[in-house]
Protein backbone atom coordinates (compact mmCIF):
# COMPACT_ATOMS: atom_id res chain seq x y z
CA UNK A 1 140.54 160.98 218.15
CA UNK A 2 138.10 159.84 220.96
CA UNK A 3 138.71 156.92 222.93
CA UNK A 4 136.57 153.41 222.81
CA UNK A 5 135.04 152.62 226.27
CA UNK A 6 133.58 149.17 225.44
CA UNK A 7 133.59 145.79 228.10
CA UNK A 8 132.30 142.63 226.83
CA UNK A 9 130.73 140.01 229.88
CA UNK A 10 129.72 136.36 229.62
CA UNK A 11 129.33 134.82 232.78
CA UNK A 12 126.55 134.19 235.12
CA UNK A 13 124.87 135.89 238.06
CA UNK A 14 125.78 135.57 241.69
CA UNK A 15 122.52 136.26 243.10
CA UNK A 16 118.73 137.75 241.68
CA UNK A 17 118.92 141.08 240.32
CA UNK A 18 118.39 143.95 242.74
CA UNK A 19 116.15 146.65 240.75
CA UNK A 20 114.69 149.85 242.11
CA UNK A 21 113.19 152.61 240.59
CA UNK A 22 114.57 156.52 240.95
CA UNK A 23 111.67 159.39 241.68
CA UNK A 24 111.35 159.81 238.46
CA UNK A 25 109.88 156.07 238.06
CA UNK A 26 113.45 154.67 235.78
CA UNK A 27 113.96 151.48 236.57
CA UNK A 28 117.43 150.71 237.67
CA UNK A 29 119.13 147.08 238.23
CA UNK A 30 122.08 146.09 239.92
CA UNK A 31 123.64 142.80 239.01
CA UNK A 32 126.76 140.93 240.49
CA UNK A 33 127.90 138.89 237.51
CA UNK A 34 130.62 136.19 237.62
CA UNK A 35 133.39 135.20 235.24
CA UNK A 36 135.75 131.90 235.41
CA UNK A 37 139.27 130.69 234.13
CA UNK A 38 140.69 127.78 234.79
CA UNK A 39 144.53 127.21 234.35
CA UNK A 40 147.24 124.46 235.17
CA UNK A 41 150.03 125.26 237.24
CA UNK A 42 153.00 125.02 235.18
CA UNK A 43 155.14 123.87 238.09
CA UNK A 44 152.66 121.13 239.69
CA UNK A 45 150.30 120.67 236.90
CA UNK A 46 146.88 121.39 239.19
CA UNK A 47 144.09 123.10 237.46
CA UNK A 48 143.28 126.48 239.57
CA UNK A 49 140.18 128.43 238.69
CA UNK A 50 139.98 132.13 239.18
CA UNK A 51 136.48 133.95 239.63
CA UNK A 52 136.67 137.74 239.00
CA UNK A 53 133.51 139.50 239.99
CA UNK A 54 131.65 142.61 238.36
CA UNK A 55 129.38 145.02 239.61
CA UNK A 56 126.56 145.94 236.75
CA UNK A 57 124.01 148.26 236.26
CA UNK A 58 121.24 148.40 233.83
CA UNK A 59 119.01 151.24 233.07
CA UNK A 60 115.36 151.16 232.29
CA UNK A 61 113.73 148.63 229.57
CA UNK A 62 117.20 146.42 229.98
CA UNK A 63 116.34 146.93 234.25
CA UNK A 64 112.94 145.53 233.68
CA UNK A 65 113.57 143.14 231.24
CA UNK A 66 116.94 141.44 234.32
CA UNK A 67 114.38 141.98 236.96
CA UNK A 68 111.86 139.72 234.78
CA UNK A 69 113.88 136.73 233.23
CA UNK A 70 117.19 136.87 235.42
CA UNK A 71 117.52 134.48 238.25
CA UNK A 72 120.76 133.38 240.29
CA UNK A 73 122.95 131.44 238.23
CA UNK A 74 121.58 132.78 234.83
CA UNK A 75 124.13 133.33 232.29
CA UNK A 76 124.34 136.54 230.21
CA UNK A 77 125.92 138.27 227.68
CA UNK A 78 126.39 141.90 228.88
CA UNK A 79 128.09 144.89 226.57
CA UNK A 80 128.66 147.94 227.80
CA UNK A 81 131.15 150.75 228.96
CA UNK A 82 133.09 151.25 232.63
CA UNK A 83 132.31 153.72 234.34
CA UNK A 84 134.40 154.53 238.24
CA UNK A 85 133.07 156.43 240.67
CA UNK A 86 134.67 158.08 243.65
CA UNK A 87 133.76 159.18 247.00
CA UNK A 88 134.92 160.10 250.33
CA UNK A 89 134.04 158.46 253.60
CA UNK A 90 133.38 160.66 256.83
CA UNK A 91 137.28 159.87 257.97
CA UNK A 92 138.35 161.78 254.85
CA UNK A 93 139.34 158.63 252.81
CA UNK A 94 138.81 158.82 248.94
CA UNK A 95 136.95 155.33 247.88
CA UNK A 96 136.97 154.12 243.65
CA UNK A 97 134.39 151.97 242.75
CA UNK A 98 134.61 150.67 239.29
CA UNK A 99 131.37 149.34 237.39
CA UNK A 100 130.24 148.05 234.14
CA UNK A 101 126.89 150.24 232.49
CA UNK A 102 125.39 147.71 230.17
CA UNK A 103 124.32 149.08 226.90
CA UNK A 104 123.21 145.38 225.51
CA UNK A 105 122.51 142.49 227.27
CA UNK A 106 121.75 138.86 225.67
CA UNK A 107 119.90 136.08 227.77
CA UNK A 108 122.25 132.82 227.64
CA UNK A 109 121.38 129.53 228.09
CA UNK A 110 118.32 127.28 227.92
CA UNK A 111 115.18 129.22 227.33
CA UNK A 112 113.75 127.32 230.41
CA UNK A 113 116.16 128.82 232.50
CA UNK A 114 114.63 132.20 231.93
CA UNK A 115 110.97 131.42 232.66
CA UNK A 116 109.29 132.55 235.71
CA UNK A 117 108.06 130.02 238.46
CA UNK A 118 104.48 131.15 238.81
């Protein structure tokens, strides 16, 4: 039986997407995407919130279509699978780097906040 591979993101963006294009002219964006829970401290009662951050790349038409409409602070719906990569650094040390591939992504929001200022 093969295994599922399937992340699920609402939350919104920590800065502008970051979109280049490889030499063979596929567009590529990298987004930093924020997600928020808030708690109370069972012992003092105090609401904590705790912001996890994910590093997300989008591949051509779904690239474009970020780099367009998607602005700091925009919130989106992202689907897609993880993916980790690993490297090593000139000392020898083996780095992970975990990331989400989107597959889907939904524009949240008002549909203001996805116009462009011209």
């Amino acid at each position: 039986m093969a295994g599922i591979n399937k992340v699920i993101i609402v939350g919104n963006l920590g800065k502008d997407p970051e979109t280049r294009y490889t030499t063979n002219n596929v567009a590529v964006s990298s987004l930093s995407v924020a997600t928020s829970e808030t708690y109370s401290d069972k012992k003092t009662g105090e609401k904590t919130t705790h912001t996890e951050w994910h590093k997300i790349t989008l591949w051509r038409g779904l690239a474009e279509t970020a780099e367009r409409f998607l602005r700091k602070g925009s919130q989106v719906y992202i689907e897609g699978k993880l993916r980790t990569k690993e490297w090593e650094d000139k000392q020898g040390t083996t780095h992970y780097s975990t990331e989400i591939v989107g597959d889907s992504m939904q524009m949240l929001g008002k549909k203001s906040d996805h116009s462009l200022s011209i």
